[in-house]
N, C-alpha and C. Protein backbone atom coordinates (compact mmCIF):
# COMPACT_ATOMS: atom_id res chain seq x y z
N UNK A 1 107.89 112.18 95.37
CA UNK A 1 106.47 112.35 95.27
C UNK A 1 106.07 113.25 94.09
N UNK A 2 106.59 114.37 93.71
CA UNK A 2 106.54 115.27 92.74
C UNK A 2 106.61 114.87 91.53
N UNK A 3 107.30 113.32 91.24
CA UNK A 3 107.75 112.85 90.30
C UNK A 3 106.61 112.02 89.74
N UNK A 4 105.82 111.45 90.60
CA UNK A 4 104.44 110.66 90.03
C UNK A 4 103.32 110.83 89.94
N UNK A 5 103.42 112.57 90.36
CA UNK A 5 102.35 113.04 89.68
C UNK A 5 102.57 113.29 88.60
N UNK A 6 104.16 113.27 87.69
CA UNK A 6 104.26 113.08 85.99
C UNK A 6 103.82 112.69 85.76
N UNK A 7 103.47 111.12 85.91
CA UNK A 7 102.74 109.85 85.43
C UNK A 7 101.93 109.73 84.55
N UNK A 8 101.87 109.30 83.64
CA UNK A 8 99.94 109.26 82.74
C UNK A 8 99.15 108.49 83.30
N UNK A 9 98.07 109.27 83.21
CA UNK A 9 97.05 108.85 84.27
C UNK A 9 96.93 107.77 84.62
N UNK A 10 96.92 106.63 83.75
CA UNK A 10 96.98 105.26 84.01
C UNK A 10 97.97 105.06 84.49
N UNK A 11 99.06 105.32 84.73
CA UNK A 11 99.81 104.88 85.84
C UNK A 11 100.01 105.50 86.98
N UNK A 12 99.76 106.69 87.13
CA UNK A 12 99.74 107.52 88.85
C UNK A 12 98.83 106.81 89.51
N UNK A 13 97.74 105.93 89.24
CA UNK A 13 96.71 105.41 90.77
C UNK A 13 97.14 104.51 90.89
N UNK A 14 97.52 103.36 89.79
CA UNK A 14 98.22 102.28 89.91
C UNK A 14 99.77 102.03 90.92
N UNK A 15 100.31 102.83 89.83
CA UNK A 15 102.07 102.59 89.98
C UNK A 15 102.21 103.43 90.93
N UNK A 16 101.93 104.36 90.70
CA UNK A 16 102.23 105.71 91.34
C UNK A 16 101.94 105.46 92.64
N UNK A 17 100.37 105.31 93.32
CA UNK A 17 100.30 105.13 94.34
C UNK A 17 100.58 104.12 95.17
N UNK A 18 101.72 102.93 95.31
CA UNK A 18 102.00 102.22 94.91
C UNK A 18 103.48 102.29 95.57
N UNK A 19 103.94 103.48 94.68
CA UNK A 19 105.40 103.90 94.71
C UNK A 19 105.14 104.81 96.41
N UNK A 20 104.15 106.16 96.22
CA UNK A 20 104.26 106.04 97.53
C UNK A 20 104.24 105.72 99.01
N UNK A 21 103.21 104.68 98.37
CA UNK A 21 102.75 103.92 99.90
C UNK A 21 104.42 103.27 100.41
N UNK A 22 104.55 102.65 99.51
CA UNK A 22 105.54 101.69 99.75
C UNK A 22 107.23 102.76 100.21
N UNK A 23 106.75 103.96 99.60
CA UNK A 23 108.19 105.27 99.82
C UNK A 23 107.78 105.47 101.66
N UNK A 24 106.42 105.33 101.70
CA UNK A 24 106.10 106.13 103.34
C UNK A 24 106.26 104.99 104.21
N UNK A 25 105.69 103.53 103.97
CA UNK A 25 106.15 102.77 104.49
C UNK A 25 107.78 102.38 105.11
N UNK A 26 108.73 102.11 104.04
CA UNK A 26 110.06 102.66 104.58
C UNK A 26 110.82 103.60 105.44
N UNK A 27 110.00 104.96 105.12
CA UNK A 27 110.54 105.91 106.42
C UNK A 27 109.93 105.64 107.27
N UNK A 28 108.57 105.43 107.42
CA UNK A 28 107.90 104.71 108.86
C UNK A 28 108.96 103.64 109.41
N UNK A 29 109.32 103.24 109.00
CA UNK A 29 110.08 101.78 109.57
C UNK A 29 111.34 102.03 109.98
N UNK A 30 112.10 103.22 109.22
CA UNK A 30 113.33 103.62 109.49
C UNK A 30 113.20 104.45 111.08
N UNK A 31 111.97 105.53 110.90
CA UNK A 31 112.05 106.66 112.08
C UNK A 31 111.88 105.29 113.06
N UNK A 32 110.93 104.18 112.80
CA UNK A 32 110.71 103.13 114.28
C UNK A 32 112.40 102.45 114.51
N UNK A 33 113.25 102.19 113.60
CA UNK A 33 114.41 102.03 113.77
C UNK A 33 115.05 102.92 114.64
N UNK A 34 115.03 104.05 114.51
CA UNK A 34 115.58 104.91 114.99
C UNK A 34 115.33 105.00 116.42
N UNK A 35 114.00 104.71 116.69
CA UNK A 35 113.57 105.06 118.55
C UNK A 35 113.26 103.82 118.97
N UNK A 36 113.82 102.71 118.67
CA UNK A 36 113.95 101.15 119.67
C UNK A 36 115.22 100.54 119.49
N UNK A 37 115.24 99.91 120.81
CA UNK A 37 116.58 98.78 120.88
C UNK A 37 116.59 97.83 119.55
N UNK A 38 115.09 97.11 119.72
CA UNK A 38 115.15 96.31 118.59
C UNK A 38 114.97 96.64 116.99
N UNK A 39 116.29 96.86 116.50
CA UNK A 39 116.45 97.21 115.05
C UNK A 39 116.27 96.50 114.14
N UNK A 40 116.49 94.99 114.36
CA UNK A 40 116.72 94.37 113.29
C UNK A 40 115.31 94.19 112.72
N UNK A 41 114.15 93.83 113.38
CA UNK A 41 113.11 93.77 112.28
C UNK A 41 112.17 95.18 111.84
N UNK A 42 112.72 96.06 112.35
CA UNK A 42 112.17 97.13 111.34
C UNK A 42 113.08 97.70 110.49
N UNK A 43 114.64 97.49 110.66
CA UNK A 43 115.58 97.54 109.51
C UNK A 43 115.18 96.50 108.36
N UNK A 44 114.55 95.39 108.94
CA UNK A 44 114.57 93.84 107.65
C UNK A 44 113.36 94.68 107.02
N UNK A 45 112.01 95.16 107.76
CA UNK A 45 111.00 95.42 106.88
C UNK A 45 110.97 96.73 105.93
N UNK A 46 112.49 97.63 106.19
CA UNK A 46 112.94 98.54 105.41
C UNK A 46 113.14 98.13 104.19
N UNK A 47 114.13 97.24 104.43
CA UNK A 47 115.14 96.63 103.23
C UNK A 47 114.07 96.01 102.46
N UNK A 48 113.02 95.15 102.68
CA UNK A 48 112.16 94.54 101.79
C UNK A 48 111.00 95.59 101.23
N UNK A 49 111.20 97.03 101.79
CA UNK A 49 110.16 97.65 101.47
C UNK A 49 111.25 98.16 100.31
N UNK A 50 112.49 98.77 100.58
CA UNK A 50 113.66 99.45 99.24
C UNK A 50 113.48 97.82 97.95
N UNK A 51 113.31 96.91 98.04
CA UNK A 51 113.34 95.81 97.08
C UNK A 51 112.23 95.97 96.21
N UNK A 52 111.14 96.31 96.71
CA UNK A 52 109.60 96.43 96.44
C UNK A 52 109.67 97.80 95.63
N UNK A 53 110.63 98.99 95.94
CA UNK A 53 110.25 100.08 95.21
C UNK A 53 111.18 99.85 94.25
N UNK A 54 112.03 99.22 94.13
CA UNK A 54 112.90 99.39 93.17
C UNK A 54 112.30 98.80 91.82
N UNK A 55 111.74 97.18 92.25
CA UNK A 55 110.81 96.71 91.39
C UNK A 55 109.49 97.81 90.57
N UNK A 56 109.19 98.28 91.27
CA UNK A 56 108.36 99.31 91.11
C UNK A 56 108.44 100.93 90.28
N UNK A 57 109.94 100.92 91.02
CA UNK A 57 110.97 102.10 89.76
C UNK A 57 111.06 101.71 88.29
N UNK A 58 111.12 100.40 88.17
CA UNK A 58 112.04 99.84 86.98
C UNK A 58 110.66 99.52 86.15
N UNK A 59 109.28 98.99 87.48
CA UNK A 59 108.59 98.89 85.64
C UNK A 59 107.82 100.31 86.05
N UNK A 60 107.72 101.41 86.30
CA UNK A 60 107.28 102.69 86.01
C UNK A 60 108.17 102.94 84.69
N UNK A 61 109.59 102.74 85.01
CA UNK A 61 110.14 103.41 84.04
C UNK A 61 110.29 102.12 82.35
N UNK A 62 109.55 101.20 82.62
CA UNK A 62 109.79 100.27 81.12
C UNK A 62 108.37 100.82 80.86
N UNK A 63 107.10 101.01 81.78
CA UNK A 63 106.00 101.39 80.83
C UNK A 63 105.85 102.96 80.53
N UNK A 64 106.97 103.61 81.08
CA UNK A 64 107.17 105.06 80.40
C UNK A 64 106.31 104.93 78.91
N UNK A 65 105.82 106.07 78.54
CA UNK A 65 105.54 105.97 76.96
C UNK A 65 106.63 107.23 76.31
């Protein structure tokens, strides 16, 4: 989180916010992993949320200036 408030401005509301929804989303899904029998679809909506930030890592860091 500390990291995208680096951002230039044009990209912290965009990208940035973006990066964390999608960072809080994942631990939401993990802690619900954690306290039910049924794992597998809040482990699947983890894994597609880690796919989504990564995409999201890679073009923060190509529109770096």
């Amino acid at each position: 989180m500390p990291t995208v408030e680096k951002f230039p401005r044009s990209q912290k509301f965009l990208i940035g916010d973006r990066i964390q929804t999608t960072a809080l989303d994942i631990l939401d899904a993990l802690v619900e992993a954690t306290f039910t029998r049924n794992r597998a679809g809040h482990l699947a909506r983890a894994n597609l949320g880690l796919e989504k930030l990564r995409m999201f890592m890679r073009l923060a860091h190509t529109l770096r200036p």
